[in-house]
C-alpha atoms as a PDB file:
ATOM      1  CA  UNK A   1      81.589  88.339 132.465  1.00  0.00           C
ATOM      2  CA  UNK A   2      80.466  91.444 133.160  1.00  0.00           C
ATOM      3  CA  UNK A   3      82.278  94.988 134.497  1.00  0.00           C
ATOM      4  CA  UNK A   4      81.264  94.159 137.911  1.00  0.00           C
ATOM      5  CA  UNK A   5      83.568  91.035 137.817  1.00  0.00           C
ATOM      6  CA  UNK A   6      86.538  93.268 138.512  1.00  0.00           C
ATOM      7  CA  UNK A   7      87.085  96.096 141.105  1.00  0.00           C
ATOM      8  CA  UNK A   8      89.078  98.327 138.587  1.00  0.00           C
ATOM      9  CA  UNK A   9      90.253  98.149 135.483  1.00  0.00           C
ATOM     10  CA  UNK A  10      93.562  97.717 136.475  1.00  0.00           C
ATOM     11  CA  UNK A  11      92.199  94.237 137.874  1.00  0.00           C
ATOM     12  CA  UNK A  12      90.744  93.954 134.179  1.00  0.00           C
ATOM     13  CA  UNK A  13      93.697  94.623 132.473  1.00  0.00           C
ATOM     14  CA  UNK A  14      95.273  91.847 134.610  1.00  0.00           C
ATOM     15  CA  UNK A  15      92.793  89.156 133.502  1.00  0.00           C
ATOM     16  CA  UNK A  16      93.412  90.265 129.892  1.00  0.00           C
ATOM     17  CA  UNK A  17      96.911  89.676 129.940  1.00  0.00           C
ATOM     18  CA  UNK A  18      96.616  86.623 131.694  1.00  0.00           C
ATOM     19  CA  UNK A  19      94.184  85.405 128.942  1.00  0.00           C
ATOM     20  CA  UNK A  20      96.687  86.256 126.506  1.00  0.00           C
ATOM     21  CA  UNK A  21      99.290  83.769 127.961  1.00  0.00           C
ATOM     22  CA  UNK A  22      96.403  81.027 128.464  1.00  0.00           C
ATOM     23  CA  UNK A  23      95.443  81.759 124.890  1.00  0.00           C
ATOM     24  CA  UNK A  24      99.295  81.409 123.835  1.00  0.00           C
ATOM     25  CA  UNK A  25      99.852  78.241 125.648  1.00  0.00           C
ATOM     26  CA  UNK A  26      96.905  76.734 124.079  1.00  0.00           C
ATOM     27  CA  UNK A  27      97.600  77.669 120.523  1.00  0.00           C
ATOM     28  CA  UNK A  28     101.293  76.536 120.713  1.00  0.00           C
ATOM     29  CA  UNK A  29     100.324  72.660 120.879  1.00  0.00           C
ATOM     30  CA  UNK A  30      99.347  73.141 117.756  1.00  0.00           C
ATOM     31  CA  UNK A  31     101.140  75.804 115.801  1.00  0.00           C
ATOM     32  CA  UNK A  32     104.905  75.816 116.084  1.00  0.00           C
ATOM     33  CA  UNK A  33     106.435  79.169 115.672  1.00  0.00           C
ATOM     34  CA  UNK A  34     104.865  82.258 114.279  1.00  0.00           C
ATOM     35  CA  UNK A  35     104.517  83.716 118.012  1.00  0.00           C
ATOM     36  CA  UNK A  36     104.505  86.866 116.119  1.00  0.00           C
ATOM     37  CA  UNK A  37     101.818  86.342 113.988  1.00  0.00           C
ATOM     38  CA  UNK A  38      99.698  85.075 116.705  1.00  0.00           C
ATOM     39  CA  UNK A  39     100.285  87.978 119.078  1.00  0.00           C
ATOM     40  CA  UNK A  40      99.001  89.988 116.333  1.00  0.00           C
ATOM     41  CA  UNK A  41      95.847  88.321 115.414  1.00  0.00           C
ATOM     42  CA  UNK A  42      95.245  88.310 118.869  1.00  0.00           C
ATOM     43  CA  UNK A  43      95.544  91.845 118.887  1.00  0.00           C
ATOM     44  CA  UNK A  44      93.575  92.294 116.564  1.00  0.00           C
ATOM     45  CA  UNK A  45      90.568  90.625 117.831  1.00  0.00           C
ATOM     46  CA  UNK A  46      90.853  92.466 120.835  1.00  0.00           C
ATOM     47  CA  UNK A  47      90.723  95.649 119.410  1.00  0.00           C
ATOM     48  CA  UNK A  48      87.531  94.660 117.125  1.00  0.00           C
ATOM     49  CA  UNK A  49      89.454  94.771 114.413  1.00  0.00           C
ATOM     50  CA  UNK A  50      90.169  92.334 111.047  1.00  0.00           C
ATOM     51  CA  UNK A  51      93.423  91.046 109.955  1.00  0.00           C
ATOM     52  CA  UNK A  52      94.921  90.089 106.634  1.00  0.00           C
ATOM     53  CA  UNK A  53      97.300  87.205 106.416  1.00  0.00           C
ATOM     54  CA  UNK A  54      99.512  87.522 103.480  1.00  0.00           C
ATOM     55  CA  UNK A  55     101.986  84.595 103.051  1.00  0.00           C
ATOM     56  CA  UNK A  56     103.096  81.547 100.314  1.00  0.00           C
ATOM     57  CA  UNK A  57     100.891  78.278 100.423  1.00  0.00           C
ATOM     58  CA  UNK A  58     101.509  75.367 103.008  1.00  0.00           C
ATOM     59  CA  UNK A  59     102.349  78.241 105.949  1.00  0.00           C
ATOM     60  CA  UNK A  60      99.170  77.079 108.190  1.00  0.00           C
ATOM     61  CA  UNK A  61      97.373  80.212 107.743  1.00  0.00           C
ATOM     62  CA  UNK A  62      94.103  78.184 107.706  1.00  0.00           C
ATOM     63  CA  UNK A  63      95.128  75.892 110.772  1.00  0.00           C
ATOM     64  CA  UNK A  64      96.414  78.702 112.793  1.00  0.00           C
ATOM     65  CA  UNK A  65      92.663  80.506 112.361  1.00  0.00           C
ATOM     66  CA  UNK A  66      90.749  77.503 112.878  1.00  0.00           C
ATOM     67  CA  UNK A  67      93.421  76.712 116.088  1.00  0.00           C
ATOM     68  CA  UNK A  68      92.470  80.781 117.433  1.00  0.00           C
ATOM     69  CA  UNK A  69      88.604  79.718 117.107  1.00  0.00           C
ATOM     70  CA  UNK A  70      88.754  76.649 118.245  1.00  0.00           C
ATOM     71  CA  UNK A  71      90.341  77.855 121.885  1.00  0.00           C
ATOM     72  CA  UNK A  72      88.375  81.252 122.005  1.00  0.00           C
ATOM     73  CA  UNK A  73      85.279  78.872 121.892  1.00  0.00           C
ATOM     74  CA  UNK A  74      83.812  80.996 118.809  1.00  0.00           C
ATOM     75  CA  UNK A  75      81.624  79.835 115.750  1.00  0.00           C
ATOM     76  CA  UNK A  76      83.974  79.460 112.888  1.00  0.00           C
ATOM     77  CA  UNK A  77      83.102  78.922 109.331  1.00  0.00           C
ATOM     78  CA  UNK A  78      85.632  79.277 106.500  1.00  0.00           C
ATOM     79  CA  UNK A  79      84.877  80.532 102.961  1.00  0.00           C
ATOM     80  CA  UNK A  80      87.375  79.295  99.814  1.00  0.00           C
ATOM     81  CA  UNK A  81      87.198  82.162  97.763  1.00  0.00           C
ATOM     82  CA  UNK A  82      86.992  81.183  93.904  1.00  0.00           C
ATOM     83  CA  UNK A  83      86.408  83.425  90.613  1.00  0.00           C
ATOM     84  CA  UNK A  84      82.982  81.728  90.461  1.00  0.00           C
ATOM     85  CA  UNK A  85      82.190  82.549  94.317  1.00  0.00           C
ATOM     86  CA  UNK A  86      78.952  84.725  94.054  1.00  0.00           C
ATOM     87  CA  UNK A  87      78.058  87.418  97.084  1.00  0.00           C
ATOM     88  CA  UNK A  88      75.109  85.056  97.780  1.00  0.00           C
ATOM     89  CA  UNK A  89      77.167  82.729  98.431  1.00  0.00           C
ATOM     90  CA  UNK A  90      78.802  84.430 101.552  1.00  0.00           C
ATOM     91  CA  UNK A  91      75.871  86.376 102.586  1.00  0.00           C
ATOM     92  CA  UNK A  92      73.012  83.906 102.016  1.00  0.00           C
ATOM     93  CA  UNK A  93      69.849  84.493 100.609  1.00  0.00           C
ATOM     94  CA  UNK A  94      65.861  83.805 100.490  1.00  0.00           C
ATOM     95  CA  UNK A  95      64.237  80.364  99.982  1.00  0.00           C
ATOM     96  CA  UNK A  96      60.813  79.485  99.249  1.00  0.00           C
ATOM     97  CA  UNK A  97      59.933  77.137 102.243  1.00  0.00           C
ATOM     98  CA  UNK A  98      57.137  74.186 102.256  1.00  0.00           C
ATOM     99  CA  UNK A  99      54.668  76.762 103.183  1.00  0.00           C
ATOM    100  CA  UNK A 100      55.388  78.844 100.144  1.00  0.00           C
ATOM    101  CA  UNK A 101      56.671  81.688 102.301  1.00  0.00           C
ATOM    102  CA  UNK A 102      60.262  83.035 101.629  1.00  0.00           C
ATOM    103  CA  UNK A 103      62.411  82.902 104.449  1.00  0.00           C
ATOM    104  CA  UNK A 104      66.044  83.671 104.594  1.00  0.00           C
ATOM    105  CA  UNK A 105      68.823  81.142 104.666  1.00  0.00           C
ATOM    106  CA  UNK A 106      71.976  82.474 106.334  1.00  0.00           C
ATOM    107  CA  UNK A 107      75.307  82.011 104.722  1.00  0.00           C
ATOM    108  CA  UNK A 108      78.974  80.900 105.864  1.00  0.00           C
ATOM    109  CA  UNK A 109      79.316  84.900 106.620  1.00  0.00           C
ATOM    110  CA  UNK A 110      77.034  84.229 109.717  1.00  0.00           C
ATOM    111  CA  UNK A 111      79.409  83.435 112.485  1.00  0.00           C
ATOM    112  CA  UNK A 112      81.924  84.538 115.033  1.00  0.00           C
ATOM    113  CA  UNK A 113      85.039  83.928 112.854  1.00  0.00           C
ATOM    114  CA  UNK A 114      85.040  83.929 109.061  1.00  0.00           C
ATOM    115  CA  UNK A 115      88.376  82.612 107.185  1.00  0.00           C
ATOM    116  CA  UNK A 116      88.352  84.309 103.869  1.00  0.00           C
ATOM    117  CA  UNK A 117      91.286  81.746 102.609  1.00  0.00           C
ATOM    118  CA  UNK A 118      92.474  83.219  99.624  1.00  0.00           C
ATOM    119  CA  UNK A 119      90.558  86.356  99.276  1.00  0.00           C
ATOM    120  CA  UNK A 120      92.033  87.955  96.046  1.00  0.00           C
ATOM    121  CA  UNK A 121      91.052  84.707  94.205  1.00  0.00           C
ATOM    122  CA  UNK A 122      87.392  86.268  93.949  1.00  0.00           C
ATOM    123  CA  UNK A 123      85.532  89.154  91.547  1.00  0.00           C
ATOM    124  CA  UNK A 124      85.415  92.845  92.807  1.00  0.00           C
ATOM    125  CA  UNK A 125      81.212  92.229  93.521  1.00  0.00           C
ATOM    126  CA  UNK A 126      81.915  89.032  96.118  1.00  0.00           C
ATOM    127  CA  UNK A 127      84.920  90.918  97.551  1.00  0.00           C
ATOM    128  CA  UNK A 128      82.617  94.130  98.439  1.00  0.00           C
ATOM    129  CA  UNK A 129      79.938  91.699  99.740  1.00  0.00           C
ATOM    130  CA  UNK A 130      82.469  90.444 102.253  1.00  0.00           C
ATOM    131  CA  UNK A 131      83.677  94.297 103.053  1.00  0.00           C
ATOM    132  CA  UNK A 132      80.480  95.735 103.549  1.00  0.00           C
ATOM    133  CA  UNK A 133      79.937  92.844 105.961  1.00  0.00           C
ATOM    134  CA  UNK A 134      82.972  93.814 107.763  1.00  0.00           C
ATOM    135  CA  UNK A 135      82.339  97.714 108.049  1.00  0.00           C
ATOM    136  CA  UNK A 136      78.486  97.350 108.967  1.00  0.00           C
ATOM    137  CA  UNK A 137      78.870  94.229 110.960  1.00  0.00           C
ATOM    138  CA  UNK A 138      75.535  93.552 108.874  1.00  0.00           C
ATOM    139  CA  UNK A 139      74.117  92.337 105.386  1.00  0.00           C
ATOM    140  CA  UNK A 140      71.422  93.128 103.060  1.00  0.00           C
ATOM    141  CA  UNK A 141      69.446  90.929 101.266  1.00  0.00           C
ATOM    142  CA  UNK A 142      66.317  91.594  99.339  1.00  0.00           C
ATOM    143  CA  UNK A 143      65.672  94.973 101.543  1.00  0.00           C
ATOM    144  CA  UNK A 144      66.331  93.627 104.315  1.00  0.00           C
ATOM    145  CA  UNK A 145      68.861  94.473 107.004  1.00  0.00           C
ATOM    146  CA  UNK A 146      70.304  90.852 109.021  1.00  0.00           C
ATOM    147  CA  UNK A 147      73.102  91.924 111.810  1.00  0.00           C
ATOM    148  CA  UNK A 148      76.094  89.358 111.949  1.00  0.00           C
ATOM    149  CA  UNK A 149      76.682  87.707 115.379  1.00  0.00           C
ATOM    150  CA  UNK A 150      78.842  89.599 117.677  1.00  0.00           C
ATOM    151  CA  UNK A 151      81.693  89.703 118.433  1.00  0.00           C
ATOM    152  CA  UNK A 152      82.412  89.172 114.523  1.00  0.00           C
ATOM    153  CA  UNK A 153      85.954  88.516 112.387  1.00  0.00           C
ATOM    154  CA  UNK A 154      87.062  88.476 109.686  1.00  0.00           C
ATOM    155  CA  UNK A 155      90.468  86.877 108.997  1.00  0.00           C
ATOM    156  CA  UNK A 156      91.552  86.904 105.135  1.00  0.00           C
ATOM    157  CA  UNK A 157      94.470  84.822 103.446  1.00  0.00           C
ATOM    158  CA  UNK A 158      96.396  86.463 100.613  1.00  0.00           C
ATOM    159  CA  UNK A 159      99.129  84.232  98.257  1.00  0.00           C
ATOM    160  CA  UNK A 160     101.276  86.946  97.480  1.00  0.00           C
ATOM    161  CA  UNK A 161     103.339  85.138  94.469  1.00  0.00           C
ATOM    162  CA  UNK A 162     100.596  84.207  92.170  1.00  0.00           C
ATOM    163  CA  UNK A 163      98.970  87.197  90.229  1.00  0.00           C
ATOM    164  CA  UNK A 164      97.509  85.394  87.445  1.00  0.00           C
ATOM    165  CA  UNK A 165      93.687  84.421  87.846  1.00  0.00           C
ATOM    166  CA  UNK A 166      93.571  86.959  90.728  1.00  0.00           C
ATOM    167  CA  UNK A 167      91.585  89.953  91.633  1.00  0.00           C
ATOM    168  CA  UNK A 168      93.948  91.910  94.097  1.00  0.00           C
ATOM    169  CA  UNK A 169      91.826  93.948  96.339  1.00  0.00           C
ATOM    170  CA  UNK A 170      91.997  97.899  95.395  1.00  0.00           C
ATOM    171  CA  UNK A 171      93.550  99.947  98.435  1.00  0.00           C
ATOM    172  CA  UNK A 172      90.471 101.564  99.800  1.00  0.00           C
ATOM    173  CA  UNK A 173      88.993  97.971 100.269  1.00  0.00           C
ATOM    174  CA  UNK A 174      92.810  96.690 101.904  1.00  0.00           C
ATOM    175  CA  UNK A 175      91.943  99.891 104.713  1.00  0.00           C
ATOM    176  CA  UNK A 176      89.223  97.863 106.149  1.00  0.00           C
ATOM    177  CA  UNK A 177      91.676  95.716 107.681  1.00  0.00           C
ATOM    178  CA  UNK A 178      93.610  96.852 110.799  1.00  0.00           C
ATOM    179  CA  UNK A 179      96.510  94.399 110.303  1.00  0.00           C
ATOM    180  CA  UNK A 180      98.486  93.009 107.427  1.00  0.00           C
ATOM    181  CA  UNK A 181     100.267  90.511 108.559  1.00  0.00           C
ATOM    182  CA  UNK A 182     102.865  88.674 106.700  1.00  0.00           C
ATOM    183  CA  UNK A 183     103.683  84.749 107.031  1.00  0.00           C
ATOM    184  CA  UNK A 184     107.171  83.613 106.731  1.00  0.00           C
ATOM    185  CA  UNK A 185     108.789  80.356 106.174  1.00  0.00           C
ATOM    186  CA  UNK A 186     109.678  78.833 109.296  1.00  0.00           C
ATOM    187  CA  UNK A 187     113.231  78.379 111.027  1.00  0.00           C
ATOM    188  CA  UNK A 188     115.189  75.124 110.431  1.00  0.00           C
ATOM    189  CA  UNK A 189     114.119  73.395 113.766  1.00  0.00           C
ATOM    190  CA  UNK A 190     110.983  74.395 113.923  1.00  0.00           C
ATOM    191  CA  UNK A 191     109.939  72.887 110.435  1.00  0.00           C
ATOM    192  CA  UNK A 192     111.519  69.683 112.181  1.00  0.00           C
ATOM    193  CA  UNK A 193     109.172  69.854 114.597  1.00  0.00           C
ATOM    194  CA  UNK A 194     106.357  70.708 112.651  1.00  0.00           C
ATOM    195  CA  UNK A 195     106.822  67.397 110.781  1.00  0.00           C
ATOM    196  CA  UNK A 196     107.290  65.382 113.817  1.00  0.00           C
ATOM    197  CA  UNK A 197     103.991  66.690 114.485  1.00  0.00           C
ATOM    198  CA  UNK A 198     101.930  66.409 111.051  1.00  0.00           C
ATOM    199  CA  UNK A 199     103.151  62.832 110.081  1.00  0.00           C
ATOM    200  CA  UNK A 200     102.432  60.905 113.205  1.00  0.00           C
ATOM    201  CA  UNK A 201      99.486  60.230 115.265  1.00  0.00           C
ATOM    202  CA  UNK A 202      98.626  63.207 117.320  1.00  0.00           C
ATOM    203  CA  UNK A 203      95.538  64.173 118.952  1.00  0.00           C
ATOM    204  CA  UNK A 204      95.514  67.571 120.846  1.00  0.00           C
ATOM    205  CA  UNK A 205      93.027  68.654 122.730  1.00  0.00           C
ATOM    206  CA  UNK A 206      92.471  72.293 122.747  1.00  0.00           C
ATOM    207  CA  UNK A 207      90.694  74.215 126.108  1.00  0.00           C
ATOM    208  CA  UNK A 208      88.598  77.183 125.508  1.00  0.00           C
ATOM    209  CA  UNK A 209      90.002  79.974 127.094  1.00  0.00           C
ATOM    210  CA  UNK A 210      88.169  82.711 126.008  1.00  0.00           C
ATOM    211  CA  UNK A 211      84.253  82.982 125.680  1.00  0.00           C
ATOM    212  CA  UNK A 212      81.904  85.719 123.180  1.00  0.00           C
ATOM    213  CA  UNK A 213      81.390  87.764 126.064  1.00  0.00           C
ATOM    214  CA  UNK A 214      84.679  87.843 127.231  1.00  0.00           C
ATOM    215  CA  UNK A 215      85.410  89.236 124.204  1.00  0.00           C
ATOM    216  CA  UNK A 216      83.176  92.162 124.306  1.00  0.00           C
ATOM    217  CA  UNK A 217      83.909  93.088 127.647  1.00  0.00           C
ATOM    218  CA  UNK A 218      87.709  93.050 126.925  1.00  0.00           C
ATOM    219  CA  UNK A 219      87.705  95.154 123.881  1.00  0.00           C
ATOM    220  CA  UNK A 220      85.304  97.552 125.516  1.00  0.00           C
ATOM    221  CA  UNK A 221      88.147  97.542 127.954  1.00  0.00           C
ATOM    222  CA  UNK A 222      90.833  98.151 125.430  1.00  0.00           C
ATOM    223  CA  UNK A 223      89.189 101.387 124.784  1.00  0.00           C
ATOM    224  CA  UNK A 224      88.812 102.852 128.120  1.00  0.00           C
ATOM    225  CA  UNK A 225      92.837 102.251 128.520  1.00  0.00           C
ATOM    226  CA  UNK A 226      94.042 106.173 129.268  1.00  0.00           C
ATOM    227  CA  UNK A 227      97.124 106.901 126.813  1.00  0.00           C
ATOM    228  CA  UNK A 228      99.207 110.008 127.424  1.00  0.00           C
ATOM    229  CA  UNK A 229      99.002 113.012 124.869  1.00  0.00           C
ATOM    230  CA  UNK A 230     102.376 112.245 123.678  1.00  0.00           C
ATOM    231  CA  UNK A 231     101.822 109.017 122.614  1.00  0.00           C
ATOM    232  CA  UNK A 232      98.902 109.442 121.144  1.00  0.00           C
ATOM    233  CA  UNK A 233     100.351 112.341 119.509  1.00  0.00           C
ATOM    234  CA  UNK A 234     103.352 110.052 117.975  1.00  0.00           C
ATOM    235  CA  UNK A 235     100.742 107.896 116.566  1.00  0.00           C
ATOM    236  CA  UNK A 236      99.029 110.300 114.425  1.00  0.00           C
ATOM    237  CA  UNK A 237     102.191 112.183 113.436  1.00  0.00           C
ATOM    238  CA  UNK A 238     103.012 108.855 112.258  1.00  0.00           C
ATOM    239  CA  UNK A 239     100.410 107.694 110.181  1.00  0.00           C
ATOM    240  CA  UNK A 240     100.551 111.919 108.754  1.00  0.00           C
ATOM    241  CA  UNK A 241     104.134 111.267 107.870  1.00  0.00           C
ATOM    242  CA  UNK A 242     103.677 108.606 105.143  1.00  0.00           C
ATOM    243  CA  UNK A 243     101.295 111.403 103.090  1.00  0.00           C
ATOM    244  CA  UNK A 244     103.301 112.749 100.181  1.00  0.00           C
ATOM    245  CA  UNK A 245     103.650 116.246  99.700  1.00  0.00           C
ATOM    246  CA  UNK A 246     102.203 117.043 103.172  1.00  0.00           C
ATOM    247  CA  UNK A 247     104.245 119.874 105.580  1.00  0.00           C
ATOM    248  CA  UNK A 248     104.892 116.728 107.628  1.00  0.00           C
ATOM    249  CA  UNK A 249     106.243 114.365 104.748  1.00  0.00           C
ATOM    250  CA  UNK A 250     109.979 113.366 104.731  1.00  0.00           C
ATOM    251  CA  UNK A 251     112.149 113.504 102.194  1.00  0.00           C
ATOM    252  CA  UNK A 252     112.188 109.514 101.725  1.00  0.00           C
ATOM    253  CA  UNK A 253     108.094 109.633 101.681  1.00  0.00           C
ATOM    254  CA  UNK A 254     108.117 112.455  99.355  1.00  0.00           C
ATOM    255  CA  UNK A 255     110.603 110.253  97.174  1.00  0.00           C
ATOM    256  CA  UNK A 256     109.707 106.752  97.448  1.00  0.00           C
ATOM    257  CA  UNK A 257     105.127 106.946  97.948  1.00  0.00           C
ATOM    258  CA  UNK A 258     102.255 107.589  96.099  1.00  0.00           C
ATOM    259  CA  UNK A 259      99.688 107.400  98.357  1.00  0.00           C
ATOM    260  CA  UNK A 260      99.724 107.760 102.280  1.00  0.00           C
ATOM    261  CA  UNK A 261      98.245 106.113 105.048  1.00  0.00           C
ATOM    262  CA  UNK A 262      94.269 107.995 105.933  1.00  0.00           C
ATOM    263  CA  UNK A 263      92.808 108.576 109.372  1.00  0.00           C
ATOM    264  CA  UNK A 264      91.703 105.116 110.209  1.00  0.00           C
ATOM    265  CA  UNK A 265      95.688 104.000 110.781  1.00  0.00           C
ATOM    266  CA  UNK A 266      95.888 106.507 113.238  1.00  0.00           C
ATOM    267  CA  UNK A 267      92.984 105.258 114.907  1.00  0.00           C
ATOM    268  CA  UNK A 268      94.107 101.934 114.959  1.00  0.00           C
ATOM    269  CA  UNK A 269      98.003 102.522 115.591  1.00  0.00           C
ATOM    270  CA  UNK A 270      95.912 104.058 119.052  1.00  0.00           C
ATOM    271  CA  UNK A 271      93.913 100.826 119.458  1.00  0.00           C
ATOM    272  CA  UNK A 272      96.879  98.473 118.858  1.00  0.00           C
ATOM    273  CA  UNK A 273      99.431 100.032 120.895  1.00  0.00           C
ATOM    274  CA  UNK A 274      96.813 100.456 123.920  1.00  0.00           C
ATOM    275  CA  UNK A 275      95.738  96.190 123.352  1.00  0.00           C
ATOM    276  CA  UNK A 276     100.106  95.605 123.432  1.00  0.00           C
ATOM    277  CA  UNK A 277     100.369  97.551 126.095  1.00  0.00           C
ATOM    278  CA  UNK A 278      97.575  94.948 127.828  1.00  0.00           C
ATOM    279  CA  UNK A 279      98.713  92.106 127.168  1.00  0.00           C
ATOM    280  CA  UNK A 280     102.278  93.047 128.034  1.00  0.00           C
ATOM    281  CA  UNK A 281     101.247  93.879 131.408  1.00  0.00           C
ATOM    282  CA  UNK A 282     100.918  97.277 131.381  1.00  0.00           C
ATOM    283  CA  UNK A 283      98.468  99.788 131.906  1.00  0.00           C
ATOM    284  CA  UNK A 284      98.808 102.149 129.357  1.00  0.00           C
ATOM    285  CA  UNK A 285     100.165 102.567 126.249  1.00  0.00           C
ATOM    286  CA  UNK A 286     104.047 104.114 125.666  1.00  0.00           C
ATOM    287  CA  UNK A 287     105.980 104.798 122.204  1.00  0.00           C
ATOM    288  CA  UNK A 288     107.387 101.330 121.907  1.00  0.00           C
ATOM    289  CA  UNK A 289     103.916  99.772 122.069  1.00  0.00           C
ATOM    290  CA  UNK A 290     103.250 102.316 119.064  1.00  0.00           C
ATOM    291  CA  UNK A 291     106.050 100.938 117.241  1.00  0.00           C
ATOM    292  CA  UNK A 292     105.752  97.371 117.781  1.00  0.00           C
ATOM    293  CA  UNK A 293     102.406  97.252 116.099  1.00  0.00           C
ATOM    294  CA  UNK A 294     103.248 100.385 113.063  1.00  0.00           C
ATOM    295  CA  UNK A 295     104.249  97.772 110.778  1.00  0.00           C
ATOM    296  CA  UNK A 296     100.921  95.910 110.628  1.00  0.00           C
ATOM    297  CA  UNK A 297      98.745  99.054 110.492  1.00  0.00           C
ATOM    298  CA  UNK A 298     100.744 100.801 107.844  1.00  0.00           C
ATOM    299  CA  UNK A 299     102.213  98.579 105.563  1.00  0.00           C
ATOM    300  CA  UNK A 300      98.914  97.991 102.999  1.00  0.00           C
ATOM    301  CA  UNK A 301      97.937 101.708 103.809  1.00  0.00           C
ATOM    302  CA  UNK A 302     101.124 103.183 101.905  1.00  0.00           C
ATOM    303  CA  UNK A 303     101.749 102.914  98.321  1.00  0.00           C
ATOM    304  CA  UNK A 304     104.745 103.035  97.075  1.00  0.00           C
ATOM    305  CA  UNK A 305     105.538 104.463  93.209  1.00  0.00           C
ATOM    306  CA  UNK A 306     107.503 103.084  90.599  1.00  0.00           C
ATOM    307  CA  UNK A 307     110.843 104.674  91.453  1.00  0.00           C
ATOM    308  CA  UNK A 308     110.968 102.480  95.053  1.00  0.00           C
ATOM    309  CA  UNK A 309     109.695  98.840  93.189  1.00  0.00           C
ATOM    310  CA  UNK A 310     112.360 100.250  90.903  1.00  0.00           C
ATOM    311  CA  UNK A 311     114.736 100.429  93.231  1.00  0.00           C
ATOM    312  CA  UNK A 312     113.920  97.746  95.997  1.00  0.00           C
ATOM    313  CA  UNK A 313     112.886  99.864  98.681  1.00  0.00           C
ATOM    314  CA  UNK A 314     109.995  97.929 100.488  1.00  0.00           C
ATOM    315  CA  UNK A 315     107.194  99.799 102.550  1.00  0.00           C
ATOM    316  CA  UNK A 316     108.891  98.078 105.890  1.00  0.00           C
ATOM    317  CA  UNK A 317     111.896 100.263 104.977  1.00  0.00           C
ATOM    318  CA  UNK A 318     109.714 103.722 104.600  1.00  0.00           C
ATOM    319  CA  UNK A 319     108.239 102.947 107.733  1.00  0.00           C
ATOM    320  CA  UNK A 320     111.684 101.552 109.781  1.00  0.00           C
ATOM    321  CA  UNK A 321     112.239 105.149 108.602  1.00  0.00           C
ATOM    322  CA  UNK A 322     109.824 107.382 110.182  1.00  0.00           C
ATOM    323  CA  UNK A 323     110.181 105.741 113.811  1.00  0.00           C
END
């Protein structure tokens, strides 16, 4: 696909939404629910971004990724993160071959897609590995610079109740991500139909929908979307509200956080809001869009202090807040 496909962008904006709903349709014969979670994955694939799932065991984190990949017709690999996982591992590294000449041998990180399923579960030197990956869309080995396929994901998992055995992932590391998305259990009728589903004999066939190039065309698209001043505007005041002790901080900031949200959130409370605003339809971004993707941008970029763990006040409150 290339620009020339479409008279305007309006006309491209169009397609994208209307890939959105293909992409929807196609997911849902296989994972019931969670239309939340997959608008925002979606998201943030469109806007070149990574997302972090964060949610218990047995929530089909891994089949909902693997579903995504399977119907943007992407190269997928997944990597189970354990404590003995070395950055080698992901990355790959140099072989002797039969003609005694080293050559590299790509790792699992090479692909379109990468499922880091349970990312904290690994040391501090694997976990960079994987970062760096995701911020140079490259990796290094023995000198040598190798550039990861394009477009290139990275989707983590997170189990949020088990801490012991862990390595949780330090908050400069968590602002690599766009989104943080959380998982939750799923209504009464759809876990009936969930197991309807898993403990008979089903065979779903998924169409790809969406192709590499695709891809790259729409989230060069994304960022050619004009947003008013105002909007834009809202989204950095935003993000500069969660900073403590800054002329724009509220009182309930001030109280409740440590640490506030840097520059990158604004940047991508811009991005999200203008790829919502797509695949909603419309041609440029408003306030609501803002707001309907604030949540996932700011909630592992604040930290809150001891007096609001003390005192049960959650970062979704500090944000419901601000807007």
């Amino acid at each position: 696909m290339s620009q020339l496909t479409f008279k305007s962008d309006v006309e491209a904006v169009d397609a994208l939404a209307a890939s959105y709903r293909e992409l929807k349709q196609e997911i849902a014969k296989v994972i019931v629910g969670q239309d939340e979670v997959v608008r925002a994955v979606i998201i943030s694939l469109f806007s070149n971004g990574h997302s972090l799932l964060v949610g218990v065991p047995g929530l089909a984190k891994t089949l909902l990724v693997s579903t995504i990949s399977e119907v943007l017709d992407l190269d997928f690999k997944r990597i189970q993160f354990t404590p003995d996982l070395m950055p080698s591992d992901i990355t790959g590294s140099e072989i002797l071959d039969e003609d005694r000449h080293f050559k590299f041998n790509r790792g699992p990180l090479f692909a379109n897609i990468v499922l880091a399923d349970e990312i904290n579960r690994t040391p501090p030197k694997t976990q960079a590995a994987l970062l760096e990956a995701m911020q140079e869309r490259s990796v290094t080995v023995a000198g040598d610079r190798h550039v990861l396929p394009s477009p290139f994901f990275v989707l983590a998992t997170q189990n949020p109740i088990e801490q012991e055995g862990t390595y949780p992932l330090p908050e400069a590391q968590l602002d690599r991500f766009m989104f943080n998305v959380p998982l939750d259990y799923p209504s009464y009728d759809e876990e009936i139909a969930v197991v309807k589903g898993t403990t008979s004999i089903q065979d779903f066939k998924l169409d790809h929908v969406v192709t590499g190039p695709q891809i790259l065309f729409f989230q060069q698209l994304i960022r050619r979307i004009p947003i008013a001043d105002n909007v834009l505007e809202y989204a950095v005041m935003l993000a500069t509200k969660t900073r403590p002790g800054t002329a724009k901080a509220t009182p309930k900031v001030n109280e409740y956080i440590s640490w506030g949200a840097g520059p990158r959130a604004s940047q991508y409370l811009v991005l999200g809001a203008k790829c919502h605003a797509a695949i909603s339809g419309k041609y440029s971004p408003d306030i609501e869009d803002v707001q309907a993707i604030a949540n996932y941008v700011l909630r592992h970029r604040i930290v809150r202090n001891y007096k609001a763990e003390a005192e049960g006040v959650s970062e979704e409150n500090i944000i419901a807040s601000l807007m």
